[in-house]
N, C-alpha and C. Protein backbone atom coordinates (compact mmCIF):
# COMPACT_ATOMS: atom_id res chain seq x y z
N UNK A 1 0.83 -1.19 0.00
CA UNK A 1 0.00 0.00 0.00
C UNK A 1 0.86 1.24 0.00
N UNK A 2 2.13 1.13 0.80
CA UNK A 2 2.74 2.32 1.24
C UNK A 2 3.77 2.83 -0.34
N UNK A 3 3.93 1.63 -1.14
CA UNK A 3 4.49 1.31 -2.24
C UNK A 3 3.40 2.17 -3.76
N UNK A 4 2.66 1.76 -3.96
CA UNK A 4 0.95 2.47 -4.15
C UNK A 4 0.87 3.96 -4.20
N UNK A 5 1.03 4.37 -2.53
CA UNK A 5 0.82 5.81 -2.39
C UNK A 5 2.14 6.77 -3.14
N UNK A 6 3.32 5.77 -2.80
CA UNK A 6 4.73 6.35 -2.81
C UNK A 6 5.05 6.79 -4.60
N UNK A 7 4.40 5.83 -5.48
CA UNK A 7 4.54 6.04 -6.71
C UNK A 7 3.57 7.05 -7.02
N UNK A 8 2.40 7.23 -6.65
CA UNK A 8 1.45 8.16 -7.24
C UNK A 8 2.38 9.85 -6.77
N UNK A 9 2.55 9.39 -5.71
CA UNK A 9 3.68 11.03 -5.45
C UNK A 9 4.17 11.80 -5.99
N UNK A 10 4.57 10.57 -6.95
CA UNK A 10 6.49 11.22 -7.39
C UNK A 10 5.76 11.24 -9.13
N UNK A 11 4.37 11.32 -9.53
CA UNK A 11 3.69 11.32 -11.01
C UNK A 11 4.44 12.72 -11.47
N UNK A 12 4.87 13.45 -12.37
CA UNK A 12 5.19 14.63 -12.91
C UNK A 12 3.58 15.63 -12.53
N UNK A 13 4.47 16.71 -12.27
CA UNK A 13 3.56 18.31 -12.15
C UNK A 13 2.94 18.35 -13.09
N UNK A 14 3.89 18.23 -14.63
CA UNK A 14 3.62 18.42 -15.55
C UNK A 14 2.09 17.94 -16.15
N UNK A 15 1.75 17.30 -15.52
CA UNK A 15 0.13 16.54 -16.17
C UNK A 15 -0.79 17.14 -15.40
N UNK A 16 -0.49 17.52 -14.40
CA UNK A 16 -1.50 18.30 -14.14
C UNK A 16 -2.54 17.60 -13.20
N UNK A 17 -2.16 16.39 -12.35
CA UNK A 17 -3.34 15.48 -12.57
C UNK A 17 -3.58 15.01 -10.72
N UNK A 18 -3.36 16.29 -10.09
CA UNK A 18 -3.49 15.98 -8.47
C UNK A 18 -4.86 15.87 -8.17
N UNK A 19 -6.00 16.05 -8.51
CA UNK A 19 -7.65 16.08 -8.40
C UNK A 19 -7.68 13.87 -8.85
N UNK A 20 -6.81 13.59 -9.91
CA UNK A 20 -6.65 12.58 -9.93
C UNK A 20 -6.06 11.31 -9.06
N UNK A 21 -4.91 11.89 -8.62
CA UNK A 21 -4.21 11.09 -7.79
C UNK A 21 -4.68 10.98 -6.02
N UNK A 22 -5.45 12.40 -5.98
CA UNK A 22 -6.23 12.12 -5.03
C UNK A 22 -7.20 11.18 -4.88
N UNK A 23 -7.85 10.84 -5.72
CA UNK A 23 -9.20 9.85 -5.84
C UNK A 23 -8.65 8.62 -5.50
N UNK A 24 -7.41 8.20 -6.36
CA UNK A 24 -6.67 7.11 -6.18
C UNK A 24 -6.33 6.65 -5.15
N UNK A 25 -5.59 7.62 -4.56
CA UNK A 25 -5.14 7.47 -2.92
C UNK A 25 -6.22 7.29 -2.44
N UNK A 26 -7.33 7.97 -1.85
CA UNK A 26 -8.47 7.45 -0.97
C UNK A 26 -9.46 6.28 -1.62
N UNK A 27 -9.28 5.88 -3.16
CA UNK A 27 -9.63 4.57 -3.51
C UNK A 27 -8.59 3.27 -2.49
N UNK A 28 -7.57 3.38 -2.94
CA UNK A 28 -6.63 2.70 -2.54
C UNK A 28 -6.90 2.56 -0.69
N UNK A 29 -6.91 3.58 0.06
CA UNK A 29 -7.02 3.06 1.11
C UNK A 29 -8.51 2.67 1.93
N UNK A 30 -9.18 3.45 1.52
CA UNK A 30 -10.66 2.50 0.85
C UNK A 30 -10.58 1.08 0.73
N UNK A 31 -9.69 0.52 -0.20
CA UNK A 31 -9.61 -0.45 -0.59
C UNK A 31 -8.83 -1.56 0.38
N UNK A 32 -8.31 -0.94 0.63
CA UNK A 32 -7.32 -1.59 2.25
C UNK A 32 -8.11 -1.54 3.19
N UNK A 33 -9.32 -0.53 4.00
CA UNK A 33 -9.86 -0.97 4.71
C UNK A 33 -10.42 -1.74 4.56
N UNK A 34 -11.25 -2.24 3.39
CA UNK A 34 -12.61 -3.03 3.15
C UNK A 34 -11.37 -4.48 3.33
N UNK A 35 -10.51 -4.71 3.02
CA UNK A 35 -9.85 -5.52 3.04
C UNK A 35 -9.32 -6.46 4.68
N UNK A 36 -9.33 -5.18 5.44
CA UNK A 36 -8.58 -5.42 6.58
C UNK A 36 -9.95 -5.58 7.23
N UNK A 37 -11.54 -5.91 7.00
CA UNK A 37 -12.18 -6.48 8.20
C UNK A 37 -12.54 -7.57 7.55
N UNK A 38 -13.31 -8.06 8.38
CA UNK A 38 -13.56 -9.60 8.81
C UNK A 38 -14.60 -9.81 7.46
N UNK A 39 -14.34 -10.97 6.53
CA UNK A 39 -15.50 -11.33 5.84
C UNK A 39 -17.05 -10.76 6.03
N UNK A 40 -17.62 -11.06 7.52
CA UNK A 40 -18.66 -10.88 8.07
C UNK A 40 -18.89 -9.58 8.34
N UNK A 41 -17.92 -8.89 8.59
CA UNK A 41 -18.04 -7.84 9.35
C UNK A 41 -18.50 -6.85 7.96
N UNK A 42 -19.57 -6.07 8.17
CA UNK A 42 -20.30 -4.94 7.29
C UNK A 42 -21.27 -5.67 6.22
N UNK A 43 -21.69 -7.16 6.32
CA UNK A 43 -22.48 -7.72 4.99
C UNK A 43 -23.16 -8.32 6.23
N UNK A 44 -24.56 -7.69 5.79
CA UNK A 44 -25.61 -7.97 6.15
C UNK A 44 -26.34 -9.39 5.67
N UNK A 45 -26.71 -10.30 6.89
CA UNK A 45 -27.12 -11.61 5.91
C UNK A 45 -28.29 -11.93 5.71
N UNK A 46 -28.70 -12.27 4.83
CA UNK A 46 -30.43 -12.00 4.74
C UNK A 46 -30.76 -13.22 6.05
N UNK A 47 -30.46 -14.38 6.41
CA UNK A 47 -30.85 -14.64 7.65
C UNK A 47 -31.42 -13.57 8.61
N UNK A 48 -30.56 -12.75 8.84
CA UNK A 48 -30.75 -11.73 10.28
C UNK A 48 -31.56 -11.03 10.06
N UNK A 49 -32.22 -10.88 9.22
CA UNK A 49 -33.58 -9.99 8.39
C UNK A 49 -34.79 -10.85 8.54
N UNK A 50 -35.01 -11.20 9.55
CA UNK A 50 -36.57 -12.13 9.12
C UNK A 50 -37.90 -11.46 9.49
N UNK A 51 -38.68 -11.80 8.65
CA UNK A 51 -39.67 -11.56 8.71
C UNK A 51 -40.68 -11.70 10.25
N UNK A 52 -41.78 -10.73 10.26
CA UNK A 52 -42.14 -10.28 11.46
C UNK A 52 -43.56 -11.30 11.40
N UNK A 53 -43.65 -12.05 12.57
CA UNK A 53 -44.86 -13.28 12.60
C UNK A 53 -46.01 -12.89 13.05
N UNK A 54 -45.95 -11.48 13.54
CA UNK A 54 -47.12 -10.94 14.26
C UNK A 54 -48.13 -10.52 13.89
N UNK A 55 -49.11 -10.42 14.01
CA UNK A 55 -50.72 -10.87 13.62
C UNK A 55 -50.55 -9.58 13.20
N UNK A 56 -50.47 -8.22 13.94
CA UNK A 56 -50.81 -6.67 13.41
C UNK A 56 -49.78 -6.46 12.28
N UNK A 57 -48.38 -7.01 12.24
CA UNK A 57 -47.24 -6.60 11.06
C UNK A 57 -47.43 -7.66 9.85
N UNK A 58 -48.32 -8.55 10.09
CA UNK A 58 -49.00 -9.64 8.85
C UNK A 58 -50.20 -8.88 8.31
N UNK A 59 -50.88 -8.15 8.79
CA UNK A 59 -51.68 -7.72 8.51
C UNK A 59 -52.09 -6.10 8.28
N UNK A 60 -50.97 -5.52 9.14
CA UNK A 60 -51.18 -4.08 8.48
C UNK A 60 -50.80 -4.12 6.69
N UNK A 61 -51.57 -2.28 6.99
CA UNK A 61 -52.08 -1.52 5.34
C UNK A 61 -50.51 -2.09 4.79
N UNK A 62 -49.03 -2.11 4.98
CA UNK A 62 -48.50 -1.90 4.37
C UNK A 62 -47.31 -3.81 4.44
N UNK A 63 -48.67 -4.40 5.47
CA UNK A 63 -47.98 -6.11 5.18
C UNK A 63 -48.00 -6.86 4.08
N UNK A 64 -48.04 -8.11 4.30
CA UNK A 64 -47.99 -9.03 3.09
C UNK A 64 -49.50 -9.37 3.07
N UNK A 65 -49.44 -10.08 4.27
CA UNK A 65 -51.15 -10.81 3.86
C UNK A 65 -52.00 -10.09 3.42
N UNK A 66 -52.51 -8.75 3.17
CA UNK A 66 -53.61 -8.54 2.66
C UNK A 66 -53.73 -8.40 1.15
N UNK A 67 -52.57 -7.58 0.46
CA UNK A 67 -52.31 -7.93 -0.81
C UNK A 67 -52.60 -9.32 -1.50
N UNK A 68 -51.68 -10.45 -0.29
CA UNK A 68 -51.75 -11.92 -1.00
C UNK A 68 -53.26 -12.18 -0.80
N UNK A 69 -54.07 -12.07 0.20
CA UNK A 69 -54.83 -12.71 0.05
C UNK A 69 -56.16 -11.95 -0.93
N UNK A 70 -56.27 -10.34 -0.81
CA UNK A 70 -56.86 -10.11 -1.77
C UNK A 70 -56.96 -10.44 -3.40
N UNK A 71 -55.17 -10.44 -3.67
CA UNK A 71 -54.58 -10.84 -4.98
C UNK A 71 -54.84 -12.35 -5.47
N UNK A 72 -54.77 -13.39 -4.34
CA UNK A 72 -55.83 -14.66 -4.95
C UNK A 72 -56.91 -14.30 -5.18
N UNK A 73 -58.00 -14.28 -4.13
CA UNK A 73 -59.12 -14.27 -4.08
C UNK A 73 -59.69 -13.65 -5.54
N UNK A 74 -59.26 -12.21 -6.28
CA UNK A 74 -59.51 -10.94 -7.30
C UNK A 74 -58.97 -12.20 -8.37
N UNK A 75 -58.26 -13.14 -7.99
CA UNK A 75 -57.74 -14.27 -9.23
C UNK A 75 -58.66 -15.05 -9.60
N UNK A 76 -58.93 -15.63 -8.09
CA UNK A 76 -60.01 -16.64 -8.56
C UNK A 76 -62.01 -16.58 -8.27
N UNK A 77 -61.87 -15.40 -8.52
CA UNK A 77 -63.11 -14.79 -8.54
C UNK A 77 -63.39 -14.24 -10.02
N UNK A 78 -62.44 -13.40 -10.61
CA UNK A 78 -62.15 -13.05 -11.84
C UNK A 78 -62.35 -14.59 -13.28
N UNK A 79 -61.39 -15.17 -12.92
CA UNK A 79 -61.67 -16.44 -13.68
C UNK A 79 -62.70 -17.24 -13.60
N UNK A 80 -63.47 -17.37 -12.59
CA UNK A 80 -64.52 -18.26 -11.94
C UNK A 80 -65.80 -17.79 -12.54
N UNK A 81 -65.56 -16.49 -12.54
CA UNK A 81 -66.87 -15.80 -13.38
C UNK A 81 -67.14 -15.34 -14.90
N UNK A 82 -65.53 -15.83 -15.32
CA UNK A 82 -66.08 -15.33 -16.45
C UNK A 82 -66.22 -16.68 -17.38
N UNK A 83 -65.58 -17.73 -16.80
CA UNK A 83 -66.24 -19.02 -16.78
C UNK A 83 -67.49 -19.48 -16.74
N UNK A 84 -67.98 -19.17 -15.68
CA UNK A 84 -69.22 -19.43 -15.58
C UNK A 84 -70.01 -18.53 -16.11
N UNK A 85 -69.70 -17.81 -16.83
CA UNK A 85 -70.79 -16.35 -17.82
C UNK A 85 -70.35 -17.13 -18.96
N UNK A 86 -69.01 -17.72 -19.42
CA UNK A 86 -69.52 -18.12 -20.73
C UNK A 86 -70.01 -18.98 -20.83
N UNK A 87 -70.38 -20.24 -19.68
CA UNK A 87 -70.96 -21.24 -19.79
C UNK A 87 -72.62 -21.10 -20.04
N UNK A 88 -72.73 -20.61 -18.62
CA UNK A 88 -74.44 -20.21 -18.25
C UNK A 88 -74.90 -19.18 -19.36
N UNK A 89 -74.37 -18.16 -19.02
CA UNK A 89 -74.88 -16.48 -19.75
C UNK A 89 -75.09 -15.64 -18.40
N UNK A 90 -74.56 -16.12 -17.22
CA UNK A 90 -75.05 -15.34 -16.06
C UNK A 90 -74.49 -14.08 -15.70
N UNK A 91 -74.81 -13.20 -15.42
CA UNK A 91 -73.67 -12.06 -14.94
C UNK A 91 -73.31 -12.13 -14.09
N UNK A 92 -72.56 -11.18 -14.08
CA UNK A 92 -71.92 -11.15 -12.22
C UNK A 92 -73.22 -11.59 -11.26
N UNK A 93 -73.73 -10.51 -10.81
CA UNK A 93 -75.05 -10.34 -10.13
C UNK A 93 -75.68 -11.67 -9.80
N UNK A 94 -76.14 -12.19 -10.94
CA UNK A 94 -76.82 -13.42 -11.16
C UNK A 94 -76.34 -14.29 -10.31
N UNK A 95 -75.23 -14.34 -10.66
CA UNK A 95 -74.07 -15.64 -10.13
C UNK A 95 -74.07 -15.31 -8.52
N UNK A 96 -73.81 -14.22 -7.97
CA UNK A 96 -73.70 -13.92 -6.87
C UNK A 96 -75.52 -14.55 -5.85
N UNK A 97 -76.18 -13.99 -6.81
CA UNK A 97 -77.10 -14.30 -6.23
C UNK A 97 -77.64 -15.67 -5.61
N UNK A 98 -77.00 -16.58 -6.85
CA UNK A 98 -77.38 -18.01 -6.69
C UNK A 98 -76.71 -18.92 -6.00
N UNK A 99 -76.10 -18.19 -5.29
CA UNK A 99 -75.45 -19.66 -4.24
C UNK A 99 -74.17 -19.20 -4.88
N UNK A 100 -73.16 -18.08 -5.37
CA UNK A 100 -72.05 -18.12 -5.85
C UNK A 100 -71.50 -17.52 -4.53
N UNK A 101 -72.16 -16.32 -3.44
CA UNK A 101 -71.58 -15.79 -2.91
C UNK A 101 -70.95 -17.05 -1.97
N UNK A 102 -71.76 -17.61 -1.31
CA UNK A 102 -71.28 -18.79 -0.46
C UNK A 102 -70.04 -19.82 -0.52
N UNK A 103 -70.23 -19.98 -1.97
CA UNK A 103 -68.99 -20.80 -2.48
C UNK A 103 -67.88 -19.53 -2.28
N UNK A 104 -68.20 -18.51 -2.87
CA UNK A 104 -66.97 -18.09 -2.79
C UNK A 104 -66.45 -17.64 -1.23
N UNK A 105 -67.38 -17.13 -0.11
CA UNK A 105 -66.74 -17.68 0.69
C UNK A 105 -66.39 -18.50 1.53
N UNK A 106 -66.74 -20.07 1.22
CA UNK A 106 -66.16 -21.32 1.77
C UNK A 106 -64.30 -20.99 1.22
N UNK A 107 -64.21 -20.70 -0.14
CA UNK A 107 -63.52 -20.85 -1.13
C UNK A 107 -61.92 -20.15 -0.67
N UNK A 108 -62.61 -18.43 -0.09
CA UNK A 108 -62.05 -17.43 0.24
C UNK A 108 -61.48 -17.77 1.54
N UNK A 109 -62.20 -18.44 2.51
CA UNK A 109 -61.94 -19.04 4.08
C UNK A 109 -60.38 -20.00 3.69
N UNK A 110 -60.64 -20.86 2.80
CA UNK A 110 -59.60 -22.05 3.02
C UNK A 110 -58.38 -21.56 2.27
N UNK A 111 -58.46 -20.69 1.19
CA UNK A 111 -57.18 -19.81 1.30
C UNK A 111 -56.87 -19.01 1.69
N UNK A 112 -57.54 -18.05 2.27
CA UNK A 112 -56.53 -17.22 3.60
C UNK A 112 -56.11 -18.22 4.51
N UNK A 113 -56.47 -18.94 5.10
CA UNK A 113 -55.36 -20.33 6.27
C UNK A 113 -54.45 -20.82 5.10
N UNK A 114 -54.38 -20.93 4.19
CA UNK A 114 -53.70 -21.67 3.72
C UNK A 114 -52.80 -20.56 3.29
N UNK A 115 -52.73 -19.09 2.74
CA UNK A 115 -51.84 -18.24 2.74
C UNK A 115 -51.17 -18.15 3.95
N UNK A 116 -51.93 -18.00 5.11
CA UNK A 116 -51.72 -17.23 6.58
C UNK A 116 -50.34 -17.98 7.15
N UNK A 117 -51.07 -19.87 7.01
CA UNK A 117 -49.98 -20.78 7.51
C UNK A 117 -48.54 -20.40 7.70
N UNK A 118 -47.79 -20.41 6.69
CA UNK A 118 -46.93 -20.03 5.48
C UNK A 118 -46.02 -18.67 6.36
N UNK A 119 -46.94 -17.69 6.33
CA UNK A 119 -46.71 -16.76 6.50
C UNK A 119 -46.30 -16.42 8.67
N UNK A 120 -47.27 -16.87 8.92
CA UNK A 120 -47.10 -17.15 10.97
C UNK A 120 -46.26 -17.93 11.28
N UNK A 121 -45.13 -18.95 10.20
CA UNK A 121 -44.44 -19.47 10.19
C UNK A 121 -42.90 -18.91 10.03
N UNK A 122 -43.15 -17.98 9.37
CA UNK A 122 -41.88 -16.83 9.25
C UNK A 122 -41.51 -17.47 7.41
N UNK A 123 -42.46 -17.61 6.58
CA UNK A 123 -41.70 -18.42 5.36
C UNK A 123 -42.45 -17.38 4.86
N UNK A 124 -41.58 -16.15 3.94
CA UNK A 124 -42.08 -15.26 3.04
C UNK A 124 -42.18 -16.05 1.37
N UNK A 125 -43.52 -15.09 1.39
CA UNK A 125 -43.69 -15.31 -0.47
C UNK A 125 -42.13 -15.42 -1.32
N UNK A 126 -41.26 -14.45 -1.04
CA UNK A 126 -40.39 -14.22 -2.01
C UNK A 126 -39.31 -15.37 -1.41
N UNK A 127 -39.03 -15.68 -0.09
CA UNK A 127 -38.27 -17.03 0.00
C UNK A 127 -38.25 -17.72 -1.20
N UNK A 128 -40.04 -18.09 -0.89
CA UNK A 128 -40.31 -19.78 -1.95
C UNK A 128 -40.64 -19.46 -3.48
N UNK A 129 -40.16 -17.87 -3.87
CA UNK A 129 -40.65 -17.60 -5.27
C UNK A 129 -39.37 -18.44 -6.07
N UNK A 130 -40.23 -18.57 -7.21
CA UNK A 130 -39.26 -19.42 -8.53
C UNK A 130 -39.18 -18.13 -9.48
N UNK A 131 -38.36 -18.85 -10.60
CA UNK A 131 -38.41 -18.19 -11.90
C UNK A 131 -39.59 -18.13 -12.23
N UNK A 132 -39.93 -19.10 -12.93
CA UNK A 132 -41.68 -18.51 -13.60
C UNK A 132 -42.78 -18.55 -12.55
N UNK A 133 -42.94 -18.87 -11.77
CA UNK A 133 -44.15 -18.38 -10.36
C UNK A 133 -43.87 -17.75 -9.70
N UNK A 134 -43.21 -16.84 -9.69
CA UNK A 134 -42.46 -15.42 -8.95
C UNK A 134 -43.19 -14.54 -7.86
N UNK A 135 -42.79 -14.52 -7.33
CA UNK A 135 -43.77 -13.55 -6.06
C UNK A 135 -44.23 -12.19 -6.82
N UNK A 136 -43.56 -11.74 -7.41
CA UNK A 136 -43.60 -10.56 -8.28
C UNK A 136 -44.58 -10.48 -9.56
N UNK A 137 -44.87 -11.74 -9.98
CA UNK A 137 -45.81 -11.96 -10.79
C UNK A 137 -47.42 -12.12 -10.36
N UNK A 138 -47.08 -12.93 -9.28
CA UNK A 138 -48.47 -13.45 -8.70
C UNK A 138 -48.64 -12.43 -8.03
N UNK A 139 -48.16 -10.80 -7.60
CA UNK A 139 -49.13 -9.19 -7.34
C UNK A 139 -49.69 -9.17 -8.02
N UNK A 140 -48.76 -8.99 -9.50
CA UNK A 140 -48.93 -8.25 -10.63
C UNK A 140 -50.22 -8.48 -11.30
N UNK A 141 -50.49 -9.91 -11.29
CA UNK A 141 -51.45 -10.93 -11.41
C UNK A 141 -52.47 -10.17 -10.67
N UNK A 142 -52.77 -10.92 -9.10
CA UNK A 142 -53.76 -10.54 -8.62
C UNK A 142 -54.20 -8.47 -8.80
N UNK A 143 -53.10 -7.87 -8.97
CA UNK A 143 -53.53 -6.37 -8.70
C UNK A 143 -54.42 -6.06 -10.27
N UNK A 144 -54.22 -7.12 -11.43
CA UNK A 144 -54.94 -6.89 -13.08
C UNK A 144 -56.15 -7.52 -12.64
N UNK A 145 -55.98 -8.83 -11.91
CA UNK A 145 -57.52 -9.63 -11.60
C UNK A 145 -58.53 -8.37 -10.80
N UNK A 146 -58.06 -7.72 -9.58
CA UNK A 146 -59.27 -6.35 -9.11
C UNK A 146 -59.53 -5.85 -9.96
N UNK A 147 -58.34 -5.50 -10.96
CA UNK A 147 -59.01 -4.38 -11.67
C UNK A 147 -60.03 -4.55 -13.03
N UNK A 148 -59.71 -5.85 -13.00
CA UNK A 148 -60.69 -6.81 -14.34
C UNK A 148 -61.54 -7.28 -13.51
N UNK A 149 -61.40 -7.40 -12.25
CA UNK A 149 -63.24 -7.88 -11.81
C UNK A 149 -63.89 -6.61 -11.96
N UNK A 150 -63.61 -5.14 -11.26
CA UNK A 150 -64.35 -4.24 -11.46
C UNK A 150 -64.52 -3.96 -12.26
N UNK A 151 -64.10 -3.95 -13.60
CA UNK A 151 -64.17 -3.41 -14.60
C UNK A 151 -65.07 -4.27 -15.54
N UNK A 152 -65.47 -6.10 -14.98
CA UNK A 152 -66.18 -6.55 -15.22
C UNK A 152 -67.32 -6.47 -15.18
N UNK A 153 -67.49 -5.84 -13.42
CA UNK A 153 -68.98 -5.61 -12.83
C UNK A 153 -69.29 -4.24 -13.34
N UNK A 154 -68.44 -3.32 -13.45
CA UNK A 154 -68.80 -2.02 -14.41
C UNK A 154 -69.58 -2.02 -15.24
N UNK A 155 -69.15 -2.79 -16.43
CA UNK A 155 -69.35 -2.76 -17.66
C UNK A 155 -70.35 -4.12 -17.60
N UNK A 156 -70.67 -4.69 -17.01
CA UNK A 156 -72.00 -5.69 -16.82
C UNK A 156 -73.50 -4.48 -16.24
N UNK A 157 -72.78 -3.95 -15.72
CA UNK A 157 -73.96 -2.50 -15.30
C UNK A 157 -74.27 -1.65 -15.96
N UNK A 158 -73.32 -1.24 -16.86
CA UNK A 158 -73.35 -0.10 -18.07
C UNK A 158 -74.06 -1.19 -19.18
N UNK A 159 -74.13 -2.19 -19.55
CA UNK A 159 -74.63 -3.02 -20.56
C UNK A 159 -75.84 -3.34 -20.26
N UNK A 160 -76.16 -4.08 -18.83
CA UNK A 160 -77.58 -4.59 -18.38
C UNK A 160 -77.60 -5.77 -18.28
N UNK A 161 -76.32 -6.39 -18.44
CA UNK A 161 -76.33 -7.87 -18.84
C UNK A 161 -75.00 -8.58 -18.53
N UNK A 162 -74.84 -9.72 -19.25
CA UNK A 162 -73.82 -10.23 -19.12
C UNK A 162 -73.10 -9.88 -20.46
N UNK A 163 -71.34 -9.95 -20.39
CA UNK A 163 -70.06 -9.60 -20.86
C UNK A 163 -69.73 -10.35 -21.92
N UNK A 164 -69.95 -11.58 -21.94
CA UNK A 164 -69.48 -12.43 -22.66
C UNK A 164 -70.52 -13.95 -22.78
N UNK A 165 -71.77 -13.17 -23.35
CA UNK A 165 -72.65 -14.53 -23.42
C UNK A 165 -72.39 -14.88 -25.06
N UNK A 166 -71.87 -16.48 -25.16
CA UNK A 166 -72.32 -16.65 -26.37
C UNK A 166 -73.52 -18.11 -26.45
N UNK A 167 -74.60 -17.58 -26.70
CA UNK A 167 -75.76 -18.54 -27.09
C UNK A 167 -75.35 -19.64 -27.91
């Protein structure tokens, strides 16, 4: 190091280039400190970061569970109905009326426990995300499914009817 500093010293006036050799020098010993601590020491390990198991930090405005579990539910409410509109001809409404609300929440009950589990366990979404089933996808997912259910029941109201009947 002392070898390092000793050559940048003795560079010619002539270049002009002390704004330079400064950077160098405090790179360089920069570079010697990061050197001289401990592997461990200053790297944070995602171990020591864990996630919080508690019912109010699972569930506050700005936790996991409510996103996840709204973001299924807006999934499989979204698909479920427009399934069953192209089957039947039913609309939203219809469907709700007939025994859909119930199913959906038997439906809605057994995946929130089955999100929640998971989660009171200290095992985050993004732990167990993959390449193609990505935690990042399955928001992205559920946050298009709200906005395509409402925009379903919208436009089933603005029409009078159902979205996608074909006779």
């Amino acid at each position: 190091m002392v070898a390092v500093t000793s050559m940048m010293m003795k560079a010619p006036a002539a270049l002009n280039c002390g704004a330079v050799q400064r950077n160098i020098v405090a790179n360089a010993f920069h570079l010697q400190a990061l050197q001289e601590t401990s592997p461990t020491e200053g790297v944070s390990s995602s171990s020591s970061t864990k996630m919080s198991t508690k019912f109010g930090d699972l569930f506050a405005l700005s936790g996991p569970a409510p996103e996840i579990i709204n973001g299924r539910a807006a999934m499989l409410v979204f698909v479920s109905a427009i399934a069953v509109e192209v089957a039947s001809g039913r609309d939203l409404l219809s469907q709700l009326n007939s025994g859909g609300l119930s199913w959906f929440a038997l439906i809605a009950g057994l995946m929130t426990v089955g999100t929640l589990v998971p989660l009171f366990n200290g095992i985050s979404r993004e732990s167990e995300s993959q390449q193609i089933f990505s935690s990042t996808a399955e928001m992205w997912n559920g946050r298009f499914a709200m906005l395509g259910l409402l925009a379903l029941a919208f436009t089933e109201y603005v029409k009078g009817g159902p979205l996608v009947y074909t006779p």
